[in-house]
Protein backbone atom coordinates (compact mmCIF):
# COMPACT_ATOMS: atom_id res chain seq x y z
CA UNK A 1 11.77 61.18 110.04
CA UNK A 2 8.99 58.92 111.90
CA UNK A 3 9.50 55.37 111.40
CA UNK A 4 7.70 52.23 112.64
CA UNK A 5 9.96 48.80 112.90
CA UNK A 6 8.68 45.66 114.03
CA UNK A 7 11.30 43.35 116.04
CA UNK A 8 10.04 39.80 115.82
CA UNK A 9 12.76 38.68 118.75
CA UNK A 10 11.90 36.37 121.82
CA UNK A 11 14.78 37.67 123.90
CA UNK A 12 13.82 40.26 126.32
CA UNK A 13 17.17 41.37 126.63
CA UNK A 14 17.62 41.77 122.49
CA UNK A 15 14.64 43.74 122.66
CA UNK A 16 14.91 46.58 125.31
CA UNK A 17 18.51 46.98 123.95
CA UNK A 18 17.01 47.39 120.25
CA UNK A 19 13.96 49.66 121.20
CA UNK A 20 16.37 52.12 123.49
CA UNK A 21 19.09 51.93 120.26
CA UNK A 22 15.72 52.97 117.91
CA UNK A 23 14.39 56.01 120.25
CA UNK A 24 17.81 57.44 121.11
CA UNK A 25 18.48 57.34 117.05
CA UNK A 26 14.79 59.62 117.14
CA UNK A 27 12.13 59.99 119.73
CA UNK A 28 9.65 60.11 117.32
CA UNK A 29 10.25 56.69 116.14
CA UNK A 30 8.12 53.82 117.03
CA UNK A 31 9.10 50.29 117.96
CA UNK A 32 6.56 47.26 117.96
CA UNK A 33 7.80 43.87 119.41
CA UNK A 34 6.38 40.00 118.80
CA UNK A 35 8.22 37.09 121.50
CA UNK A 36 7.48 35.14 118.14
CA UNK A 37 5.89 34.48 114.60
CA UNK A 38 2.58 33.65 115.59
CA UNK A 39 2.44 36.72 117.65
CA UNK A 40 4.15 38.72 115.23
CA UNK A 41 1.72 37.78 112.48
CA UNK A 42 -1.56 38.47 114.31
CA UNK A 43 0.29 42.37 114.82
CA UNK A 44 0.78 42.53 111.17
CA UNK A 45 -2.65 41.13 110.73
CA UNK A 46 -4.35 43.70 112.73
CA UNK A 47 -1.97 46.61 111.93
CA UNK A 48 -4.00 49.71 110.59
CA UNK A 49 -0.07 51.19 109.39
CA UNK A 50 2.31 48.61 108.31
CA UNK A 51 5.69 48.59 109.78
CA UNK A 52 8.48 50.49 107.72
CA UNK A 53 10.93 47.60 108.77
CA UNK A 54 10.53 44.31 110.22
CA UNK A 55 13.87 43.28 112.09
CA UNK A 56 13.15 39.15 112.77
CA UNK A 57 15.01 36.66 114.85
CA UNK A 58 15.89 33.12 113.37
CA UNK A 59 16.06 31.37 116.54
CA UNK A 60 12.73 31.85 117.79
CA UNK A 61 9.58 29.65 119.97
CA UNK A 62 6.58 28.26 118.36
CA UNK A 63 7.64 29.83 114.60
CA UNK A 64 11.12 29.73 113.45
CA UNK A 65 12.24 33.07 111.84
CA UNK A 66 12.58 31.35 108.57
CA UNK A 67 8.90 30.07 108.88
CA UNK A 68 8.30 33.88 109.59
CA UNK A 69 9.95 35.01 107.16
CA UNK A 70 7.91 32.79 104.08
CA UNK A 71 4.45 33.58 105.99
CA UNK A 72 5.12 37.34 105.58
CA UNK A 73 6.31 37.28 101.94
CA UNK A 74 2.97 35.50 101.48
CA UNK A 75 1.38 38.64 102.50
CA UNK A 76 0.97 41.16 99.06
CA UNK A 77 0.45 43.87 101.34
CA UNK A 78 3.73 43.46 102.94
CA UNK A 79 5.77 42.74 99.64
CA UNK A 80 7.82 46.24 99.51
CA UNK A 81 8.06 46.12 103.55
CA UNK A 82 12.39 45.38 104.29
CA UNK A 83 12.51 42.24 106.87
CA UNK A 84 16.03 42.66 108.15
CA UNK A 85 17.20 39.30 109.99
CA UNK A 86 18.58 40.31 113.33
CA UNK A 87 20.27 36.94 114.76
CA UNK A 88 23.48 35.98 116.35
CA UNK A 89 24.37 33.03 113.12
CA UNK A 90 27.49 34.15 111.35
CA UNK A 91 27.08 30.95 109.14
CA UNK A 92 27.33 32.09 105.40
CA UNK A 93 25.19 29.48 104.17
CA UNK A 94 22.58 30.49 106.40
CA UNK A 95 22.81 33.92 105.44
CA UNK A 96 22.78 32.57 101.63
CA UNK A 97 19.20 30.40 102.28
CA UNK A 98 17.58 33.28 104.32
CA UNK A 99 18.43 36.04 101.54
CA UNK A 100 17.10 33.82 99.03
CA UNK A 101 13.94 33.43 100.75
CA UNK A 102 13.62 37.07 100.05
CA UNK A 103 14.88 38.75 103.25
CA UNK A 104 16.37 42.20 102.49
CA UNK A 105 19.83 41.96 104.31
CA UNK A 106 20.84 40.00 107.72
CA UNK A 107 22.49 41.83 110.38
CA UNK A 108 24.68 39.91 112.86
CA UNK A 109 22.96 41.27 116.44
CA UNK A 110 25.55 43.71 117.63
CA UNK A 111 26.22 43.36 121.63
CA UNK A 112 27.89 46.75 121.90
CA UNK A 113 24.68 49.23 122.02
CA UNK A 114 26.65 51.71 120.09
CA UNK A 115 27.01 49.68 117.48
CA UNK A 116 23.45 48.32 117.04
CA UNK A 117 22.20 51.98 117.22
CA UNK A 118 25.12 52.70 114.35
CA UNK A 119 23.54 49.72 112.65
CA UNK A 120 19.86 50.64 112.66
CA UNK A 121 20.39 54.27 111.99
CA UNK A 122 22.36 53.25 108.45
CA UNK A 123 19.20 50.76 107.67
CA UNK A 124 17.08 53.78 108.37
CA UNK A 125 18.65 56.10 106.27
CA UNK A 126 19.28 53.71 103.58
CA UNK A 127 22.63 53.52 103.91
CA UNK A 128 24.10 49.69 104.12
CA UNK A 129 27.83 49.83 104.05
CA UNK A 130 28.43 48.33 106.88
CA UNK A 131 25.22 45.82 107.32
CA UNK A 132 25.96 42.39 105.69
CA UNK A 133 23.71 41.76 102.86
């Protein structure tokens, strides 16, 4: 099944790692990318098809992913669209604040690219048991 996701992530690294996880998962996938929130917003802005998922980075540039994250729940349009955080924090309490903001789960970047691509493929198919929500 075709999805679009979004990574909001302003390490180059993170990102080719996460878009060769979401195309070996399925080629027909698509995966957008933002170095920040500002950018990230103008995409969303200007986006004839809104992503299916929107995977964002806390520690980010210009826009923290928090900041992010309340600027896109502002957005009506974008209200049943999952934002997944995708940061390195383990902190609880973080992971409390951010789910309260109205973030649909937070997932703990993986650094093993097996892992991450085990990780996306259960978001995809709806299946969380081993994503931290």
């Amino acid at each position: 099944m075709e999805k679009t996701l979004l990574l909001i992530d302003d390490d180059l690294d993170d990102v080719e790692m996460f878009c060769d996880a979401v195309q070996e998962i399925d080629k027909k996938n698509h995966c957008l990318f933002a170095g920040n929130g500002r950018e990230a917003l103008k995409i969303l802005g200007s986006c004839l098809q809104k992503p299916d998922y929107i995977f964002l980075d806390l520690n980010m540039p210009q826009m923290s992913g928090k900041d992010c994250l309340k600027e896109i729940k502002l957005h009506k349009e974008l209200e049943d669209t999952p934002v997944i955080i995708y940061s390195t924090s383990k902190h609880k309490k973080e992971i409390d604040e951010i789910l309260e903001m109205g973030a649909t789960m937070f997932l703990t970047k993986p650094t093993i690219f097996d892992d991450l691509k085990a990780a996306i493929r259960e978001i995809l198919e709806d299946r969380f048991e081993h994503v931290k929500r």
